[in-house]
PDB file of N, CA and C in Angstrom:
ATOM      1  N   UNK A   1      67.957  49.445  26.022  1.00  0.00           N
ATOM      2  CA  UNK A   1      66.736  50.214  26.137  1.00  0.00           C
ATOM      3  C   UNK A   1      67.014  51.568  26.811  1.00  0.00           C
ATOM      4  N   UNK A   2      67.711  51.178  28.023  1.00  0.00           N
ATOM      5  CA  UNK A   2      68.431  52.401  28.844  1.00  0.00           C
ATOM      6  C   UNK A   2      69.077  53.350  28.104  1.00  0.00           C
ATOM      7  N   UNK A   3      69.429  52.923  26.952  1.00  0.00           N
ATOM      8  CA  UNK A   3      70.949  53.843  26.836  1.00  0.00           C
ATOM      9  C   UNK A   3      70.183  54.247  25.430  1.00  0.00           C
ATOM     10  N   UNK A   4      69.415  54.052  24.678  1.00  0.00           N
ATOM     11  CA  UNK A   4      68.237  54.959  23.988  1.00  0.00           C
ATOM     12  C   UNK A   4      67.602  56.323  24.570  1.00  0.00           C
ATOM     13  N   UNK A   5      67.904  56.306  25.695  1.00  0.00           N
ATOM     14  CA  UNK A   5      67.109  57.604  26.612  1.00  0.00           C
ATOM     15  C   UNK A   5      68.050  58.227  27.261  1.00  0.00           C
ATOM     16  N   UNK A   6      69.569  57.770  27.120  1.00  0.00           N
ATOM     17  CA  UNK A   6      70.878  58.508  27.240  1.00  0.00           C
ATOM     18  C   UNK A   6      70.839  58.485  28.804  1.00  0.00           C
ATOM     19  N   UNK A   7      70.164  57.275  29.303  1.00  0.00           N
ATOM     20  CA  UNK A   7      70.407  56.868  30.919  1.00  0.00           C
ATOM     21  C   UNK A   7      71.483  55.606  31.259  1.00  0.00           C
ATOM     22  N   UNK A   8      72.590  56.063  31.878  1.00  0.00           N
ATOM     23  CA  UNK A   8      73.510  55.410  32.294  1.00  0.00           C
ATOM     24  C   UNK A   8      73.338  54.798  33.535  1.00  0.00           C
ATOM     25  N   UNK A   9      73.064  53.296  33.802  1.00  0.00           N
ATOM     26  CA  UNK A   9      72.759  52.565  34.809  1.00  0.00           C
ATOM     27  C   UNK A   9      73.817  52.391  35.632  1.00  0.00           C
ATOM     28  N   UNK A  10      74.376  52.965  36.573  1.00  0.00           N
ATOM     29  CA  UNK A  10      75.727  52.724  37.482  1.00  0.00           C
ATOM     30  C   UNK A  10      75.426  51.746  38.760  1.00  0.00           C
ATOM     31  N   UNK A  11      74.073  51.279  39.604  1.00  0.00           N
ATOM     32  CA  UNK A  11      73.953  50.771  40.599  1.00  0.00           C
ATOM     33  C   UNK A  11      72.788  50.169  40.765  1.00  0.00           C
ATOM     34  N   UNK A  12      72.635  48.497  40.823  1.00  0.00           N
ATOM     35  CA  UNK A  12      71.469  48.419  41.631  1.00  0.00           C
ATOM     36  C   UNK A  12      71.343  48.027  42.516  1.00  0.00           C
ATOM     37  N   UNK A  13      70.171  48.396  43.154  1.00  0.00           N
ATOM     38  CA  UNK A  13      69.528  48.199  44.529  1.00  0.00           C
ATOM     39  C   UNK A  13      68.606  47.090  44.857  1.00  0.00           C
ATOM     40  N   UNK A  14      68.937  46.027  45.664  1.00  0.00           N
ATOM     41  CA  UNK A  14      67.822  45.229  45.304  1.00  0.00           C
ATOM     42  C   UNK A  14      67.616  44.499  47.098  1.00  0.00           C
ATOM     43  N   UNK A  15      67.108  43.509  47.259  1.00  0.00           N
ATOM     44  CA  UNK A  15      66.288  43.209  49.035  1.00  0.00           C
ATOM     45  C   UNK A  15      67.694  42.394  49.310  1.00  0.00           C
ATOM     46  N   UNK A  16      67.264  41.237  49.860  1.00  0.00           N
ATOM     47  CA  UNK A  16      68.289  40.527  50.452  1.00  0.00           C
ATOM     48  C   UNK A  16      67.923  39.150  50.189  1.00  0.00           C
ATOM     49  N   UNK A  17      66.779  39.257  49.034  1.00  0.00           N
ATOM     50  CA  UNK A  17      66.681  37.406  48.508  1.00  0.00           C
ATOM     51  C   UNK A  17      67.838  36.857  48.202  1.00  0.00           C
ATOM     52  N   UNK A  18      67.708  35.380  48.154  1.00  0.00           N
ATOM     53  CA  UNK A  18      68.857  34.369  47.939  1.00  0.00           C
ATOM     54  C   UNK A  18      68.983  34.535  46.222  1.00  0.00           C
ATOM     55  N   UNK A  19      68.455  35.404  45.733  1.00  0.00           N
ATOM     56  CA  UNK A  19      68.709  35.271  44.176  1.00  0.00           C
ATOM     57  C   UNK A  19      69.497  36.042  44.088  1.00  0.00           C
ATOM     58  N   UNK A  20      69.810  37.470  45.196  1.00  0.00           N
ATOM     59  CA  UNK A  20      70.739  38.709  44.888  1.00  0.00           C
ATOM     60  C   UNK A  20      72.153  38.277  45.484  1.00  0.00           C
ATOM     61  N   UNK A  21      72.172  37.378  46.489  1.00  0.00           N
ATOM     62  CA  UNK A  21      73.296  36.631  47.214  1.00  0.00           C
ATOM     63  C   UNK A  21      74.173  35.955  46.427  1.00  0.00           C
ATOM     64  N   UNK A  22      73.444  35.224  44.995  1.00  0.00           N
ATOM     65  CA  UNK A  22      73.862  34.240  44.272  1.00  0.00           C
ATOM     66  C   UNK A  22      75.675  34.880  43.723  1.00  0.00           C
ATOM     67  N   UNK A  23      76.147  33.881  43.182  1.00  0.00           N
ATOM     68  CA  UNK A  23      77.607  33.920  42.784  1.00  0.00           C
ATOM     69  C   UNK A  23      76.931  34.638  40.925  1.00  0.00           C
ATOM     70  N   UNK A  24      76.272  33.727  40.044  1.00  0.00           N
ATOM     71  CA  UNK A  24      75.487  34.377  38.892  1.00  0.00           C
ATOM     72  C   UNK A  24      75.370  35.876  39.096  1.00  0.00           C
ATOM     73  N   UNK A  25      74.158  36.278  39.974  1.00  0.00           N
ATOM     74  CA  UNK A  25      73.897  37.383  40.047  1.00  0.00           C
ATOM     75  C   UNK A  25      75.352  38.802  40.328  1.00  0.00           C
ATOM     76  N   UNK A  26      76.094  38.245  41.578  1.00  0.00           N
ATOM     77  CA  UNK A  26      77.470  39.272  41.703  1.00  0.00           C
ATOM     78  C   UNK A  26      78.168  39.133  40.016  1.00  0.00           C
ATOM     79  N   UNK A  27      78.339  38.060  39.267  1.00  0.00           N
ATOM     80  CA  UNK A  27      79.327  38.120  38.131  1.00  0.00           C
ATOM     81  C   UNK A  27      78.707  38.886  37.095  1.00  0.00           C
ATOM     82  N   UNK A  28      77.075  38.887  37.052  1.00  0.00           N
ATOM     83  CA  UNK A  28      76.207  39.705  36.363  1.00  0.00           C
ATOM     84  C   UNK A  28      76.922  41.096  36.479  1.00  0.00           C
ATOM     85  N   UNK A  29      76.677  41.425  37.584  1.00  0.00           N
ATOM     86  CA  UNK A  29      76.832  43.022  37.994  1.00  0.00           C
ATOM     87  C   UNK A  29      77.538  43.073  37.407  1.00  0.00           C
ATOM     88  N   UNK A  30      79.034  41.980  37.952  1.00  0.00           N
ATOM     89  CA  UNK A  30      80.021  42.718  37.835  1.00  0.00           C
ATOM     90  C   UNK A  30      80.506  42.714  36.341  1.00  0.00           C
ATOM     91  N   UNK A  31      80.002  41.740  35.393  1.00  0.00           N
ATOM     92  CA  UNK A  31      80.366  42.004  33.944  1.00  0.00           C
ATOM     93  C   UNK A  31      79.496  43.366  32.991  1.00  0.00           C
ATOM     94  N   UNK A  32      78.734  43.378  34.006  1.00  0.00           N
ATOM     95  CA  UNK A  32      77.624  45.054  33.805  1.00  0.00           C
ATOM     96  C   UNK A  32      78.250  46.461  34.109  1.00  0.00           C
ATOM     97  N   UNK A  33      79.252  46.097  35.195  1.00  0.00           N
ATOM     98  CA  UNK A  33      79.702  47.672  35.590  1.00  0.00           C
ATOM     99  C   UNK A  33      79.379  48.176  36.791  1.00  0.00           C
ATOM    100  N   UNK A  34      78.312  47.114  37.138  1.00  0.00           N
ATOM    101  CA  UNK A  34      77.212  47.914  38.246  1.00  0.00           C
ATOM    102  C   UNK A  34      77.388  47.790  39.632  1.00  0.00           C
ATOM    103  N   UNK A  35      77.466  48.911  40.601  1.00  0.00           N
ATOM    104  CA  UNK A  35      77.578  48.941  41.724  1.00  0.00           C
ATOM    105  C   UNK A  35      76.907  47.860  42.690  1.00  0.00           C
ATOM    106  N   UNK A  36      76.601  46.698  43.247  1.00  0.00           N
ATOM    107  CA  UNK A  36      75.189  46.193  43.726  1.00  0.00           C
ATOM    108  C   UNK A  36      74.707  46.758  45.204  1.00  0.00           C
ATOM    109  N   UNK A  37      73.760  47.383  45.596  1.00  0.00           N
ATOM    110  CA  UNK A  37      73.414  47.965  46.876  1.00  0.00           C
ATOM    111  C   UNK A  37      72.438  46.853  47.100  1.00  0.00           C
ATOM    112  N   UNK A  38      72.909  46.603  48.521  1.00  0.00           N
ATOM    113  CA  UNK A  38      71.017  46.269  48.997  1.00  0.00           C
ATOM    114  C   UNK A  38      70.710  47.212  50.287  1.00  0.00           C
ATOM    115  N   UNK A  39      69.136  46.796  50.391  1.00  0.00           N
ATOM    116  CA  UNK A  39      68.271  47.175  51.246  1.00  0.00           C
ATOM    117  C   UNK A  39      68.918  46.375  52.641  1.00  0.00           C
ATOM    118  N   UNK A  40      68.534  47.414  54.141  1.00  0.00           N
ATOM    119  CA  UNK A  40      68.849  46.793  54.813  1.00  0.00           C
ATOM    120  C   UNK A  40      67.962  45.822  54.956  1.00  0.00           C
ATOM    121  N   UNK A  41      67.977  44.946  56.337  1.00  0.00           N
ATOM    122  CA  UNK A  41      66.775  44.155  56.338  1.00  0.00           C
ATOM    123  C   UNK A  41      65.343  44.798  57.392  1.00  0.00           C
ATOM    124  N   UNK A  42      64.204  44.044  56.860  1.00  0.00           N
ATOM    125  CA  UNK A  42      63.431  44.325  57.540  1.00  0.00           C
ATOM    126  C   UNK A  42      63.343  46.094  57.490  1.00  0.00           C
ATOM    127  N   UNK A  43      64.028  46.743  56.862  1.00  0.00           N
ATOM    128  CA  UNK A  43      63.055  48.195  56.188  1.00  0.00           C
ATOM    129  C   UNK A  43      62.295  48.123  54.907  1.00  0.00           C
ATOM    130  N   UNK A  44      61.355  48.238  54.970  1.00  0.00           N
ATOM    131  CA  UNK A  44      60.487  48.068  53.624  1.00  0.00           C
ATOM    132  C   UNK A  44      60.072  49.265  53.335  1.00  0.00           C
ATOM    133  N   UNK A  45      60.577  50.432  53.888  1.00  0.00           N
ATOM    134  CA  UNK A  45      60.309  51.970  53.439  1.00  0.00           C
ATOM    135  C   UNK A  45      61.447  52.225  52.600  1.00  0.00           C
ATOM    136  N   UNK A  46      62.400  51.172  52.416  1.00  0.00           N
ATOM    137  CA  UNK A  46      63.501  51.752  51.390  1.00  0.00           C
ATOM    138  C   UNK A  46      63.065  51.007  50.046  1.00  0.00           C
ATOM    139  N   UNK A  47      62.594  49.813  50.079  1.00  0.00           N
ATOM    140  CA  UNK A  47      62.180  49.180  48.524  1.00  0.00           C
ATOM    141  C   UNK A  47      60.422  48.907  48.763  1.00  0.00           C
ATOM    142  N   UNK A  48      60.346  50.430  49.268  1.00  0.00           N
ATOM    143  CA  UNK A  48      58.528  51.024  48.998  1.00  0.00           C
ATOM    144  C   UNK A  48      58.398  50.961  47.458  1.00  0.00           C
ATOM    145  N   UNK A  49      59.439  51.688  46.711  1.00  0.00           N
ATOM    146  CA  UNK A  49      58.685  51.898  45.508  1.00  0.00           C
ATOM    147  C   UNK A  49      58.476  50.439  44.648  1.00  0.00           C
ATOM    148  N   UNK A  50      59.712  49.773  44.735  1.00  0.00           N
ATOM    149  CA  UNK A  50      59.733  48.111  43.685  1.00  0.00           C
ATOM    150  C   UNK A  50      57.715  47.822  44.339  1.00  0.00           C
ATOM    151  N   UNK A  51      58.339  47.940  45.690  1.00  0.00           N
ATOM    152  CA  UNK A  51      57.050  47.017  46.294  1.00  0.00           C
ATOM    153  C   UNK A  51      55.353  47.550  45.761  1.00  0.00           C
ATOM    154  N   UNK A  52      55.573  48.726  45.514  1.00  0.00           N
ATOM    155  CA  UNK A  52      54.111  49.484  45.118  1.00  0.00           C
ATOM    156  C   UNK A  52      53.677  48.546  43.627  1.00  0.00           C
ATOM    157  N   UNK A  53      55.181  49.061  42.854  1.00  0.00           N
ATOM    158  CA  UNK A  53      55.131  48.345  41.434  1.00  0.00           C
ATOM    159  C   UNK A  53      54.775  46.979  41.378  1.00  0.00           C
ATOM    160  N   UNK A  54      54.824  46.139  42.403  1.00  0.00           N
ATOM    161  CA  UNK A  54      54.871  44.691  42.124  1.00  0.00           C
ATOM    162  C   UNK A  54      52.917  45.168  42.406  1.00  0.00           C
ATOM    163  N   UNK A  55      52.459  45.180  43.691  1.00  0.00           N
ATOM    164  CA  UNK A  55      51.516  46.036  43.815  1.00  0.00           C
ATOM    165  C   UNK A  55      50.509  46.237  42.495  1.00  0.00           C
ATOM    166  N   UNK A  56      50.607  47.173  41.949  1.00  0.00           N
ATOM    167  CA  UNK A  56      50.016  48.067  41.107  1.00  0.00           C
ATOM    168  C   UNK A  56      50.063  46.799  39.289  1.00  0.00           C
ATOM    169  N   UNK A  57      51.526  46.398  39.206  1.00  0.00           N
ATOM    170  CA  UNK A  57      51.512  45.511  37.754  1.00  0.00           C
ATOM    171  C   UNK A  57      50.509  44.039  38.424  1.00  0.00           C
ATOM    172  N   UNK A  58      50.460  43.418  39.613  1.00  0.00           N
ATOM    173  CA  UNK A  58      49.502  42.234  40.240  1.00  0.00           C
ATOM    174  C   UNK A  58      48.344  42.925  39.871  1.00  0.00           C
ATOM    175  N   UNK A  59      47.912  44.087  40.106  1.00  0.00           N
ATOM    176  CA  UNK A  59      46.322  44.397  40.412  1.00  0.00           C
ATOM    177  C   UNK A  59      46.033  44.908  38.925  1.00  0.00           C
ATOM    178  N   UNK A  60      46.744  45.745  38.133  1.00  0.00           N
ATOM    179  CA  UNK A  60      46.506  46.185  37.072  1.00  0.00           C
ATOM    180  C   UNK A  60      46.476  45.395  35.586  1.00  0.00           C
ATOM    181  N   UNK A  61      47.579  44.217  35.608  1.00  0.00           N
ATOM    182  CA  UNK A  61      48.382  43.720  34.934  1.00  0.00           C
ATOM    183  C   UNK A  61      47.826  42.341  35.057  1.00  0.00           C
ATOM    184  N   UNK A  62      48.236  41.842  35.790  1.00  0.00           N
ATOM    185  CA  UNK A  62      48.526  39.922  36.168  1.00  0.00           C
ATOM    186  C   UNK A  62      46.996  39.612  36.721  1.00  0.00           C
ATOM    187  N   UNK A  63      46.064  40.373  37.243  1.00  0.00           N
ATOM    188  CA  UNK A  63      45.079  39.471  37.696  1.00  0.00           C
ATOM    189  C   UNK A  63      43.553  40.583  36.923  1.00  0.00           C
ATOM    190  N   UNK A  64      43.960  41.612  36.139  1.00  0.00           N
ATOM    191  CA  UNK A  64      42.886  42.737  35.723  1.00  0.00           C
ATOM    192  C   UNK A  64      41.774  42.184  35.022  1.00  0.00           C
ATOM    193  N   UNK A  65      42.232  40.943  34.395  1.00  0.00           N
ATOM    194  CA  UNK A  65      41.474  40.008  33.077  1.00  0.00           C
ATOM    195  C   UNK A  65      41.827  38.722  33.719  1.00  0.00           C
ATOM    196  N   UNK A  66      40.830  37.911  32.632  1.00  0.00           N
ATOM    197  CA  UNK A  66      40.969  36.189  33.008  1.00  0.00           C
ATOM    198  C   UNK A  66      41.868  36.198  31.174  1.00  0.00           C
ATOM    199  N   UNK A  67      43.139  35.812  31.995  1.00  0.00           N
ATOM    200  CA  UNK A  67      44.168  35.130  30.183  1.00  0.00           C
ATOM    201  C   UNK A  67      43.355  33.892  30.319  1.00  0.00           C
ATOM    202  N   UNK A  68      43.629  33.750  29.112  1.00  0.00           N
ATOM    203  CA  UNK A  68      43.731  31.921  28.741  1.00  0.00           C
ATOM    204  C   UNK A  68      44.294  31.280  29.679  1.00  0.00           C
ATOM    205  N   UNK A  69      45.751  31.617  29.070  1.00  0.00           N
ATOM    206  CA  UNK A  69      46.950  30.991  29.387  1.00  0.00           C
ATOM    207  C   UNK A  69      47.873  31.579  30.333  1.00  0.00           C
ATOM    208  N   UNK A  70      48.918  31.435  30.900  1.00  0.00           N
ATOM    209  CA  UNK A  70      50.116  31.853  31.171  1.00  0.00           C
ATOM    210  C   UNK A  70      50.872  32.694  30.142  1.00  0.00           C
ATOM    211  N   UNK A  71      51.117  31.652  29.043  1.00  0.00           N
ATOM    212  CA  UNK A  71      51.732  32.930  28.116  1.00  0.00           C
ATOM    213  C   UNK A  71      50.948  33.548  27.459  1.00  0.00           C
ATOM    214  N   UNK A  72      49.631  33.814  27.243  1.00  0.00           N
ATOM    215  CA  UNK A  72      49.090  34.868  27.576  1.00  0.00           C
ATOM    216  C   UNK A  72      49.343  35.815  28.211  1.00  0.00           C
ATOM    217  N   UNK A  73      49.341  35.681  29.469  1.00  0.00           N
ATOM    218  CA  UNK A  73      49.740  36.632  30.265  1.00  0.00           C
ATOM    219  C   UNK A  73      50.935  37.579  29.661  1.00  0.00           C
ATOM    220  N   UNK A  74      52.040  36.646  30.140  1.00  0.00           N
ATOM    221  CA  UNK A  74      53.623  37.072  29.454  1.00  0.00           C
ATOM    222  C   UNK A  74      53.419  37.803  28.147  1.00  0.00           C
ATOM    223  N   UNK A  75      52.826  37.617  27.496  1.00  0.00           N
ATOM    224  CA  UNK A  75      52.165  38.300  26.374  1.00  0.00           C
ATOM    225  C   UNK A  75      51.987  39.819  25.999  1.00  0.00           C
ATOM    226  N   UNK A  76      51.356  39.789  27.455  1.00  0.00           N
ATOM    227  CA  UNK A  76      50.478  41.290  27.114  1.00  0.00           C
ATOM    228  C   UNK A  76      51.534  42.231  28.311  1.00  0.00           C
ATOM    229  N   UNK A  77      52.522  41.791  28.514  1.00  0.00           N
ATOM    230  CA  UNK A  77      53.621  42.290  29.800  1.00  0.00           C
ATOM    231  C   UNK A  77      54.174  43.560  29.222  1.00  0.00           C
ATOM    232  N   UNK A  78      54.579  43.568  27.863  1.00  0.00           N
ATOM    233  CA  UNK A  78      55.314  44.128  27.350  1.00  0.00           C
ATOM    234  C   UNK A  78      54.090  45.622  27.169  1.00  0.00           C
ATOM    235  N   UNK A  79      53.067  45.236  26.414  1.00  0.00           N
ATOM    236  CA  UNK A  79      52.281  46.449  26.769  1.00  0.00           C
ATOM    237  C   UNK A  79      51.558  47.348  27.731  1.00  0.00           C
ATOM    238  N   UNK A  80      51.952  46.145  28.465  1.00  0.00           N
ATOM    239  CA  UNK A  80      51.287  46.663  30.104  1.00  0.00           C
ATOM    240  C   UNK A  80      52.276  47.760  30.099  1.00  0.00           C
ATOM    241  N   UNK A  81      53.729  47.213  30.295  1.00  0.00           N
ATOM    242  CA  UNK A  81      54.669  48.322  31.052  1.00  0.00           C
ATOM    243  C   UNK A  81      54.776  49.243  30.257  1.00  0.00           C
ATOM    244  N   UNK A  82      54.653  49.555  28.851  1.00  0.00           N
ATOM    245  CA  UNK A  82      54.689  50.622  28.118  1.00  0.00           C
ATOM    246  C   UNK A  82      53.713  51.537  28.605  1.00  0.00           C
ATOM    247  N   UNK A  83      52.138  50.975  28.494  1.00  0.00           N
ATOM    248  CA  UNK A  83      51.024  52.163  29.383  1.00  0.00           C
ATOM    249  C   UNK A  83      51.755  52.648  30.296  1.00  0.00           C
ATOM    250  N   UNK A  84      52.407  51.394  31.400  1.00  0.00           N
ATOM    251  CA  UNK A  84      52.807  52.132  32.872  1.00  0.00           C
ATOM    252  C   UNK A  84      53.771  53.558  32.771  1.00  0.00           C
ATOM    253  N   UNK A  85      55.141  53.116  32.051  1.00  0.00           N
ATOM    254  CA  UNK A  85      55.759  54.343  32.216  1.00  0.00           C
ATOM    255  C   UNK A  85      55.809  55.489  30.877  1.00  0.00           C
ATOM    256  N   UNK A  86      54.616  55.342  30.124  1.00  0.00           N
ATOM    257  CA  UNK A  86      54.683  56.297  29.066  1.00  0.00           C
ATOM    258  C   UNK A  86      53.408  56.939  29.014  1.00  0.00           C
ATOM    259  N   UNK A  87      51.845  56.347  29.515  1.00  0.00           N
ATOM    260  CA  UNK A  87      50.716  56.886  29.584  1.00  0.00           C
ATOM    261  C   UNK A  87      50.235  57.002  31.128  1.00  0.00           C
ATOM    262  N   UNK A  88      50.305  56.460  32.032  1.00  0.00           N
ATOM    263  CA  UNK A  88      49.367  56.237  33.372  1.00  0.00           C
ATOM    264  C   UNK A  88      50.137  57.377  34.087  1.00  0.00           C
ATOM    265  N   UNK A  89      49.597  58.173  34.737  1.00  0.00           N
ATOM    266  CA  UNK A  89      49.729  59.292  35.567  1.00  0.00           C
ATOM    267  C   UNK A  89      50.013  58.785  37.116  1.00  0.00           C
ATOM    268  N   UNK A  90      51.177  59.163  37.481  1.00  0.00           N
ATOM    269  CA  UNK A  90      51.762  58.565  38.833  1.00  0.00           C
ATOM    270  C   UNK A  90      51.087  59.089  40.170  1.00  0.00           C
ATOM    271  N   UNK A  91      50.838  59.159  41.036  1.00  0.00           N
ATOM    272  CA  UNK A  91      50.279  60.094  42.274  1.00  0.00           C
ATOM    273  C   UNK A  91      52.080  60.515  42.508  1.00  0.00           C
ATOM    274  N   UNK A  92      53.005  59.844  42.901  1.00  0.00           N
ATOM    275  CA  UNK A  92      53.922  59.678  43.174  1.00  0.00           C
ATOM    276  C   UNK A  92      54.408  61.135  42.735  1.00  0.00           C
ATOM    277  N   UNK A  93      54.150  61.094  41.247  1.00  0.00           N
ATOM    278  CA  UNK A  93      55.044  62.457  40.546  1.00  0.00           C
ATOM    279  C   UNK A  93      54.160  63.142  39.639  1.00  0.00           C
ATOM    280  N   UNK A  94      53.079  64.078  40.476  1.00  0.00           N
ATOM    281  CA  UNK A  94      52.120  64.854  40.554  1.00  0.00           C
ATOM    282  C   UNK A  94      51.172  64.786  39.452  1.00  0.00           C
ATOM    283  N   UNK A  95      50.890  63.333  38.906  1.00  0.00           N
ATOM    284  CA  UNK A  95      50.035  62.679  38.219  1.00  0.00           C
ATOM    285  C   UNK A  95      50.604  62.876  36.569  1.00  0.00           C
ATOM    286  N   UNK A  96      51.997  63.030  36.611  1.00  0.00           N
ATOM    287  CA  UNK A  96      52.668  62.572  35.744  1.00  0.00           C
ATOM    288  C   UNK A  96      53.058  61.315  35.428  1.00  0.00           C
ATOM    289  N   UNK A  97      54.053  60.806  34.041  1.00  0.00           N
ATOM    290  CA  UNK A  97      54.135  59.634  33.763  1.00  0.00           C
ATOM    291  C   UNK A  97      55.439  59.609  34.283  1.00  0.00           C
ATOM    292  N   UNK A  98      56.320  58.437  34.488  1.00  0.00           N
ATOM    293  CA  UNK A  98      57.509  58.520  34.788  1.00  0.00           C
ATOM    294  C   UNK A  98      58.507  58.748  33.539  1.00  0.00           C
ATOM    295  N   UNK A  99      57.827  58.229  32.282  1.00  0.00           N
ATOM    296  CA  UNK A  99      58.808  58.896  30.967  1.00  0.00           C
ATOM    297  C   UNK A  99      59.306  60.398  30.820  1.00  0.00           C
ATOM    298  N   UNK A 100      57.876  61.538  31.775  1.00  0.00           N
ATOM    299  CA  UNK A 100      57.751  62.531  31.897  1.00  0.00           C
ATOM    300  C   UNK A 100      59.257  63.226  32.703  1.00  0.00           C
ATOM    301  N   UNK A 101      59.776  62.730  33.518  1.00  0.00           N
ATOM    302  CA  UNK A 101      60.748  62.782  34.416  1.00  0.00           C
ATOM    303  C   UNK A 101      62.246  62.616  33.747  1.00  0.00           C
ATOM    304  N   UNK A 102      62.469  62.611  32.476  1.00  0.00           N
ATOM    305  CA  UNK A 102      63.406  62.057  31.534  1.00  0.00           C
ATOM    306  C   UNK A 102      63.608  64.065  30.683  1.00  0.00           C
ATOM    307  N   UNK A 103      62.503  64.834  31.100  1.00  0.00           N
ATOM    308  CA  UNK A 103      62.818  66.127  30.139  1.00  0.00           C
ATOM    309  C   UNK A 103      63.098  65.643  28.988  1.00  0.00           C
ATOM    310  N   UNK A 104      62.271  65.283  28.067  1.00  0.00           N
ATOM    311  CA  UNK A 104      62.755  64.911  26.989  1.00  0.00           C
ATOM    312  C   UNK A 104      62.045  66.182  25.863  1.00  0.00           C
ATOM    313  N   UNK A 105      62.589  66.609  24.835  1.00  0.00           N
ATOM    314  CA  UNK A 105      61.890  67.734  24.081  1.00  0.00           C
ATOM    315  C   UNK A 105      60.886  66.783  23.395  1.00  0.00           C
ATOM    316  N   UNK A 106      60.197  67.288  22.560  1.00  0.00           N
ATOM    317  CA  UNK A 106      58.710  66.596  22.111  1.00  0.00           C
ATOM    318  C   UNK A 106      59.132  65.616  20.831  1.00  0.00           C
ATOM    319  N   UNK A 107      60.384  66.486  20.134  1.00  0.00           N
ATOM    320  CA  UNK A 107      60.994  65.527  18.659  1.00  0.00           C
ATOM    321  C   UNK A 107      61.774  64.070  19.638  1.00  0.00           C
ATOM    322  N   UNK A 108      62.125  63.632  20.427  1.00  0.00           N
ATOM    323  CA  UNK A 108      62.676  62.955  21.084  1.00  0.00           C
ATOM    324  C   UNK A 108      61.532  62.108  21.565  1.00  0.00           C
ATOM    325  N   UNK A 109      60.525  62.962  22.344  1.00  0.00           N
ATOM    326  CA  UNK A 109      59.431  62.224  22.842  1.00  0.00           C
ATOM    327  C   UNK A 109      58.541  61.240  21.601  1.00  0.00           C
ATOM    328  N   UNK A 110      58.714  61.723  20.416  1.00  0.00           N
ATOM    329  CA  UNK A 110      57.917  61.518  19.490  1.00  0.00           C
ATOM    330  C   UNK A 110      58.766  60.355  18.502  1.00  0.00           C
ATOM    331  N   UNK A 111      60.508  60.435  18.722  1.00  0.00           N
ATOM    332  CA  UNK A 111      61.053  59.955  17.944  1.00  0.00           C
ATOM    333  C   UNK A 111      60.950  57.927  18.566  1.00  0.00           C
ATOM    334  N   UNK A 112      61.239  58.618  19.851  1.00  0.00           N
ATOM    335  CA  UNK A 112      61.774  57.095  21.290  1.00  0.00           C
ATOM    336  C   UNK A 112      60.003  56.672  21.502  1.00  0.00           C
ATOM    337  N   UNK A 113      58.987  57.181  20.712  1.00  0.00           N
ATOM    338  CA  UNK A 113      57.552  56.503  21.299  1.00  0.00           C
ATOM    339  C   UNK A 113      57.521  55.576  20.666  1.00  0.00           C
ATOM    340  N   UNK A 114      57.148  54.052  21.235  1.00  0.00           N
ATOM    341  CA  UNK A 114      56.548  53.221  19.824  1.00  0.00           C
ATOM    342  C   UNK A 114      55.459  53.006  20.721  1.00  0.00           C
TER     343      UNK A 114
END
């Protein structure tokens, strides 16, 4: 998906859950390429932004409507996050989208939209 938008993923950053600790998760990275950083502990001004997002997809996303179901839910995930980073205006980045932040020319913008 990344590499459609000519973004090269070198590092991630993630808290200090027992899921990022795991032996799986390090062989992930490391068959990925990817640097793994974490957060120290107990700063939550460094994984402000994940935390807004979890935030914002709960309030917008996961509880906005009554689903049926569960996969329901899972369902409609995929279009949620498309609104998020291709239509919804960020406060963050002066009520731009975050696709906006990619400089993309308009034949590009128009080609990578579905």
């Amino acid at each position: 998906y990344y590499n459609g938008f000519g973004i090269t993923i070198t590092r991630v950053m993630t808290d200090n859950g027992s899921c990022y600790k795991s032996k799986d998760f390090a062989k992930a990275c490391k068959d990925l390429g990817l640097k793994h950083i974490r957060t120290k502990p107990y700063t939550p001004k460094t994984n402000g932004k994940a935390e807004r997002f979890i935030q914002t997809a709960l309030r917008e996303w996961a509880y906005a409507r009554a689903y049926p179901t569960s996969d329901h839910r899972k369902a409609h995930l995929p279009e949620w996050t498309h609104m998020y980073n291709w239509h919804r205006p960020h406060g963050s980045l002066d009520a731009k989208t975050p696709i906006s932040r990619l400089n993309l020319t308009s034949d590009n913008l128009l080609r990578l939209h579905i």
